[in-house]
Protein backbone atom coordinates (compact mmCIF):
# COMPACT_ATOMS: atom_id res chain seq x y z
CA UNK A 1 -134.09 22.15 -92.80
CA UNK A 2 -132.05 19.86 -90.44
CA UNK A 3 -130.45 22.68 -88.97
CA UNK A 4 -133.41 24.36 -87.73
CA UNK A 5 -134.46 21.17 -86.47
CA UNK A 6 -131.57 21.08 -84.50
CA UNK A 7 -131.58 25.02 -83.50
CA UNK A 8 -135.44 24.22 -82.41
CA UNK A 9 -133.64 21.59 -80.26
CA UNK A 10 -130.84 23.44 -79.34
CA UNK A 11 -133.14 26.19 -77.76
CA UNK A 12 -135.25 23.67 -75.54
CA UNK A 13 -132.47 22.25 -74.04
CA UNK A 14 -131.56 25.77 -73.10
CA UNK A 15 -135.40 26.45 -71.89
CA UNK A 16 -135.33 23.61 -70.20
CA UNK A 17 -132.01 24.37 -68.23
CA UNK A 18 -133.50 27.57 -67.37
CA UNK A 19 -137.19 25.93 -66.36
CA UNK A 20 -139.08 27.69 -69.12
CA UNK A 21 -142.15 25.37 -69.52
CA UNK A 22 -143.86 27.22 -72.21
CA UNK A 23 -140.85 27.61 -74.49
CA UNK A 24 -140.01 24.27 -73.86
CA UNK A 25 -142.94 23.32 -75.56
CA UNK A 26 -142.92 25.51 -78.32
CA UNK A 27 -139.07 25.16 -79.37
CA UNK A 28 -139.67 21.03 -78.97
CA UNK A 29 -142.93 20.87 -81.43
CA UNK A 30 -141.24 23.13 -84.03
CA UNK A 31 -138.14 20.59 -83.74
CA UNK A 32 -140.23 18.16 -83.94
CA UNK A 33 -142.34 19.38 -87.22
CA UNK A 34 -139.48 20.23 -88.84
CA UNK A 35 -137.89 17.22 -88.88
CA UNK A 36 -140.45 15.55 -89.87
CA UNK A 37 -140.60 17.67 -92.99
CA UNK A 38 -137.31 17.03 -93.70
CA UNK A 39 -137.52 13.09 -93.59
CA UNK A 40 -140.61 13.16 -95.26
CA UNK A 41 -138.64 15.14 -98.41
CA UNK A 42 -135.76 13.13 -98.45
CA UNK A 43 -137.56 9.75 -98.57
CA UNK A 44 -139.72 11.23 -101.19
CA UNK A 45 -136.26 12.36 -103.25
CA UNK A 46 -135.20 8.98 -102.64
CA UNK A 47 -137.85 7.81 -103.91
CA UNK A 48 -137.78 9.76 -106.98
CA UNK A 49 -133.79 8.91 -107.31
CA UNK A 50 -134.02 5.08 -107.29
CA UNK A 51 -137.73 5.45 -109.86
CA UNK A 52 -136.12 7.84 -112.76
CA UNK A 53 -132.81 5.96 -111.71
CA UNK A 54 -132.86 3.84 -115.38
CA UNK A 55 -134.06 7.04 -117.18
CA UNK A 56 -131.39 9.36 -118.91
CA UNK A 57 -131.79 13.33 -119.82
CA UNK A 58 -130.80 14.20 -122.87
């Protein structure tokens, strides 16, 4: 998910070398969104890690 967040990124920087306002936009709120995703999962794995931390599988 981190990669696309940074391919997202990758392709407004390009838009924005090449003054293309409306895919400027677009490309920087996907980055955005999905990197937001992504931190919100991995704090809620962390979460889970350090909770079930003391429990064992059998």
């Amino acid at each position: 998910m981190l990669r696309w967040a940074a391919v997202f990124m990758a392709i407004a920087i390009i838009a924005g070398i090449l003054w293309c306002s409306g895919i400027i936009a677009a490309a920087s709120e996907a980055a955005k969104v999905v990197f937001y995703v992504f931190l919100a999962v991995s704090v809620m794995l962390l979460v889970s890690s350090v909770v079930n931390r003391g429990q064992h599988r059998p």
